[in-house]
Protein backbone atom coordinates (compact mmCIF):
# COMPACT_ATOMS: atom_id res chain seq x y z
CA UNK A 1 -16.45 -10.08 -69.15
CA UNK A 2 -15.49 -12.54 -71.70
CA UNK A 3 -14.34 -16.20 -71.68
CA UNK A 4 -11.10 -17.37 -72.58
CA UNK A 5 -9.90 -20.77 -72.86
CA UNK A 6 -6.73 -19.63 -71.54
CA UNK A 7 -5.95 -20.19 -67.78
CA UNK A 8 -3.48 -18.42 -65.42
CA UNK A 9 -1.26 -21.44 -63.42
CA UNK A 10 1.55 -19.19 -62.49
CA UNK A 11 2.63 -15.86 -61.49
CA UNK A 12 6.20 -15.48 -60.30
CA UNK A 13 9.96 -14.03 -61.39
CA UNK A 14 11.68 -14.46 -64.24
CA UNK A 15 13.93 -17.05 -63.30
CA UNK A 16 11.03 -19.34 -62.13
CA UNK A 17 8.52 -19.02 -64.96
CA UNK A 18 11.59 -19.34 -67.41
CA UNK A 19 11.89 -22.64 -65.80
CA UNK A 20 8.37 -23.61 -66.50
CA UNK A 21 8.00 -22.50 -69.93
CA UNK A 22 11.11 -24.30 -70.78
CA UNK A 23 9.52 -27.15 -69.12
CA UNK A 24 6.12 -26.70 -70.01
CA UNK A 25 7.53 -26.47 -73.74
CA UNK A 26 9.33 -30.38 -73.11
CA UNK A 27 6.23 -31.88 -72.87
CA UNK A 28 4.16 -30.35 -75.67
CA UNK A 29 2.23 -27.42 -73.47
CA UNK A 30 2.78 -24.00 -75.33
CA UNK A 31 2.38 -21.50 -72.28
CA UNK A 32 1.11 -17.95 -72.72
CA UNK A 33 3.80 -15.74 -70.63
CA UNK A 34 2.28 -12.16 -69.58
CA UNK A 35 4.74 -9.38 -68.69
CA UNK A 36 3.03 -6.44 -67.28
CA UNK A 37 6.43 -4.69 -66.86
CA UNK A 38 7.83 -5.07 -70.41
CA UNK A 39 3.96 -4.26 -71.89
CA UNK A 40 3.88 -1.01 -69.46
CA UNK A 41 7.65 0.21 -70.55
CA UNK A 42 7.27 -0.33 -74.03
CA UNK A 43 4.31 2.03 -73.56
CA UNK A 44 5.42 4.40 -71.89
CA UNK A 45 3.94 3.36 -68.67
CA UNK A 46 5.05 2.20 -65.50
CA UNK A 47 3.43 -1.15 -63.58
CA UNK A 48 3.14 -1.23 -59.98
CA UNK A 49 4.85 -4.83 -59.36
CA UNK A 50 7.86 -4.68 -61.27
CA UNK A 51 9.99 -8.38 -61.96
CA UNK A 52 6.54 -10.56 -62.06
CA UNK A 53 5.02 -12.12 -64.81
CA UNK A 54 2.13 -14.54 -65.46
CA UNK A 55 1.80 -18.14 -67.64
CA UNK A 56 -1.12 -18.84 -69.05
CA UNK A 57 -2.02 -22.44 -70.23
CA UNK A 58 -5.13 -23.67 -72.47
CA UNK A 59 -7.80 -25.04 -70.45
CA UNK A 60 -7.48 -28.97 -71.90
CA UNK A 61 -3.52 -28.66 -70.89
CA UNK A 62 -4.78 -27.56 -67.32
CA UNK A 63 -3.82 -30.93 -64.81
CA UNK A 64 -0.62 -31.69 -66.66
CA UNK A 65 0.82 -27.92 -66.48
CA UNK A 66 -0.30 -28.11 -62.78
CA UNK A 67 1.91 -31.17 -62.14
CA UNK A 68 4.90 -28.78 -63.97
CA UNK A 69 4.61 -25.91 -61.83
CA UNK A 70 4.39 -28.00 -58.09
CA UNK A 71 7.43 -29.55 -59.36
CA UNK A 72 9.52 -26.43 -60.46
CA UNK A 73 8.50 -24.89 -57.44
CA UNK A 74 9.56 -27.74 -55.16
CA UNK A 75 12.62 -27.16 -56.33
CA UNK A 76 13.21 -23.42 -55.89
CA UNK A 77 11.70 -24.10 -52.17
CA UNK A 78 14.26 -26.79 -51.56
């Protein structure tokens, strides 16, 4: 197994980690977005949870990307 400085904070729908990259992106926090789907079709392969995808931040961005994604999701739940 090997170690990655890169963190997964999220893993939701489009809409929603749209919302947090955009954010995310405001305050200087480049986030990593993993789509399982897209990689899987443009291979020829199919992926078992279709619509989700993953963000990724770098460890030392960690408590501030947090922050982001309780307050995007407060939003969606409200």
């Amino acid at each position: 197994m090997s170690d990655s400085n890169y963190i997964k904070i999220f893993t939701g729908n489009f809409i929603i980690v749209q919302r947090i990259s955009e954010k995310l992106n405001h305050i200087g926090i480049n986030p990593v977005v993993k789509d399982e789907t897209e990689s899987g079709r443009l291979a020829g392969f199919g992926a078992s949870i279709q619509g989700l995808q993953e963000i990724y931040v770098h460890k030392d961005e960690l408590n501030k990307a947090v922050e982001v994604v309780e307050s995007v999701t407060a939003e969606f739940q409200s």
